[in-house]
Protein backbone atom coordinates (compact mmCIF):
# COMPACT_ATOMS: atom_id res chain seq x y z
CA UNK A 1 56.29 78.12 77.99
CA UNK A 2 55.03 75.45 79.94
CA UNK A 3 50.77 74.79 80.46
CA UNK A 4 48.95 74.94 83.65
CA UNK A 5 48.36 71.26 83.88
CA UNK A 6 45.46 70.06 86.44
CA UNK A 7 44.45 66.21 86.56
CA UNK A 8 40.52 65.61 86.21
CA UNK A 9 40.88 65.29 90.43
CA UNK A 10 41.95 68.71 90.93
CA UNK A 11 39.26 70.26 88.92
CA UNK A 12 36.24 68.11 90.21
CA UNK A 13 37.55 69.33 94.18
CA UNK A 14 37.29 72.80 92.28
CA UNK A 15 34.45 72.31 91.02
CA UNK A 16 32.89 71.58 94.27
CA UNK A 17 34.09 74.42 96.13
CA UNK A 18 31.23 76.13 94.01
CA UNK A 19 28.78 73.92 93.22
CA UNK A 20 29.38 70.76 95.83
CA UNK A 21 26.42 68.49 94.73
CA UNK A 22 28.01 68.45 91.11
CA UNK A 23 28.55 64.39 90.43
CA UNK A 24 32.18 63.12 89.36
CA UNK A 25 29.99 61.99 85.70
CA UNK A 26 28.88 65.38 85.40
CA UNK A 27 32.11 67.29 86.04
CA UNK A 28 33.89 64.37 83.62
CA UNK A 29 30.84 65.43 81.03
CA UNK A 30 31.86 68.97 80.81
CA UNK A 31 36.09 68.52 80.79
CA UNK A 32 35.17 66.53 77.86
CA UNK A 33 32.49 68.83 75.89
CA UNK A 34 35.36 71.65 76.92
CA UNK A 35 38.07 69.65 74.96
CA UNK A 36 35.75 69.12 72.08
CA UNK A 37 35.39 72.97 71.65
CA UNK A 38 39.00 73.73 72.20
CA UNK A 39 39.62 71.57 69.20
CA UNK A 40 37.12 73.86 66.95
CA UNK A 41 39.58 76.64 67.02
CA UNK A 42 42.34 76.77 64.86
CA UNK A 43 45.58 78.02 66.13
CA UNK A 44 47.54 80.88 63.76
CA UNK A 45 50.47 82.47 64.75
CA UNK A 46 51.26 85.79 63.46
CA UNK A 47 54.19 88.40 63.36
CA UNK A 48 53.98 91.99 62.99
CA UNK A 49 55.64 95.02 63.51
CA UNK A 50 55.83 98.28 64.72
CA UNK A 51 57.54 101.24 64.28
CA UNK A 52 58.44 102.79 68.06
CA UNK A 53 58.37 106.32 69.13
CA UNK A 54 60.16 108.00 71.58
CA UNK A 55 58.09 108.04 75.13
CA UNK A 56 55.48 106.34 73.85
CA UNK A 57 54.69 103.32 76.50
CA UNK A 58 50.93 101.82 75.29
CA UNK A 59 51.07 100.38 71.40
CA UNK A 60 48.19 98.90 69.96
CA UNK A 61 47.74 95.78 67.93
CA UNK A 62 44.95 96.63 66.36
CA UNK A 63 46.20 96.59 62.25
CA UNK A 64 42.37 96.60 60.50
CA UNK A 65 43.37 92.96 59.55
CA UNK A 66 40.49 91.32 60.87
CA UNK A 67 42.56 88.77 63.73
CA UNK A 68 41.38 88.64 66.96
CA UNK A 69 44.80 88.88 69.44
CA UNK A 70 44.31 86.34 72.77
CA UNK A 71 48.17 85.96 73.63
CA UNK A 72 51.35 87.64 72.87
CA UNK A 73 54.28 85.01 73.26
CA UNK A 74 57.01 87.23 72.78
CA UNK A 75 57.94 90.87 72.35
CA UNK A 76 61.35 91.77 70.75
CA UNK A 77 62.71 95.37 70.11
CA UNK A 78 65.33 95.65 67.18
CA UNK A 79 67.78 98.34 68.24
CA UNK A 80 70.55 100.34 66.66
CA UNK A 81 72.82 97.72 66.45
CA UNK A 82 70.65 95.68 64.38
CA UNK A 83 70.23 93.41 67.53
CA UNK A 84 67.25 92.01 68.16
CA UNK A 85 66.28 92.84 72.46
CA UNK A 86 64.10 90.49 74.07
CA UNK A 87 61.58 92.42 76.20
CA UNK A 88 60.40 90.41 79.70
CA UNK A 89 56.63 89.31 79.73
CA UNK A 90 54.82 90.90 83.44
CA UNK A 91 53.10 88.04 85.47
CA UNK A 92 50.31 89.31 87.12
CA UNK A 93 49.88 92.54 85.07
CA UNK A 94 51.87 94.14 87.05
CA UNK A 95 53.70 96.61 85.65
CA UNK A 96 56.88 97.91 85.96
CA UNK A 97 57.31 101.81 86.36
CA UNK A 98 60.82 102.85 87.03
CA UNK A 99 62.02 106.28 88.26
CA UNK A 100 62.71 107.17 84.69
CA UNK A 101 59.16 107.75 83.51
């Protein structure tokens, strides 16, 4: 999956569409303090499972463990041929409702 990449250009001309007295220093000041508390988070990457039922769209991922979800990088449904099904991520939550629902 590739990043949304932006050079420091891009977001000071961002930047001042909103707020266009904001100095090139300033903008540089806060791309930096917002890198510093990126690196305060640890990354974990978890697996889980869940057991599907039939016409059920909407699953939770809610599991009482106490992990806080912020992105799901891949969904995969094992079917009855033991195969595991790789289900498409929506861009733009927009979601798919076929003529079969």
């Amino acid at each position: 999956m590739a990043a949304i990449e932006f050079s420091v250009r891009e977001i000071l001309s961002r930047v001042r569409q909103a707020v266009p007295d904001a100095s090139e220093n300033y903008v540089i000041s806060l791309i930096n303090q917002a890198l510093v508390d990126m690196g305060r988070y640890s990354i974990k990457t978890e697996y889980g499972k869940a057991d599907l039922v039939n016409g059920q769209l909407w699953y939770g991922l809610d599991d009482d463990r106490g992990i806080t979800i912020n992105k799901v990088f891949r969904v995969s449904i094992l079917n009855s041929n033991s195969e595991y099904i790789k289900i498409p991520r929506l861009l733009n939550q927009e979601i798919k409702i076929t003529d079969t629902e």
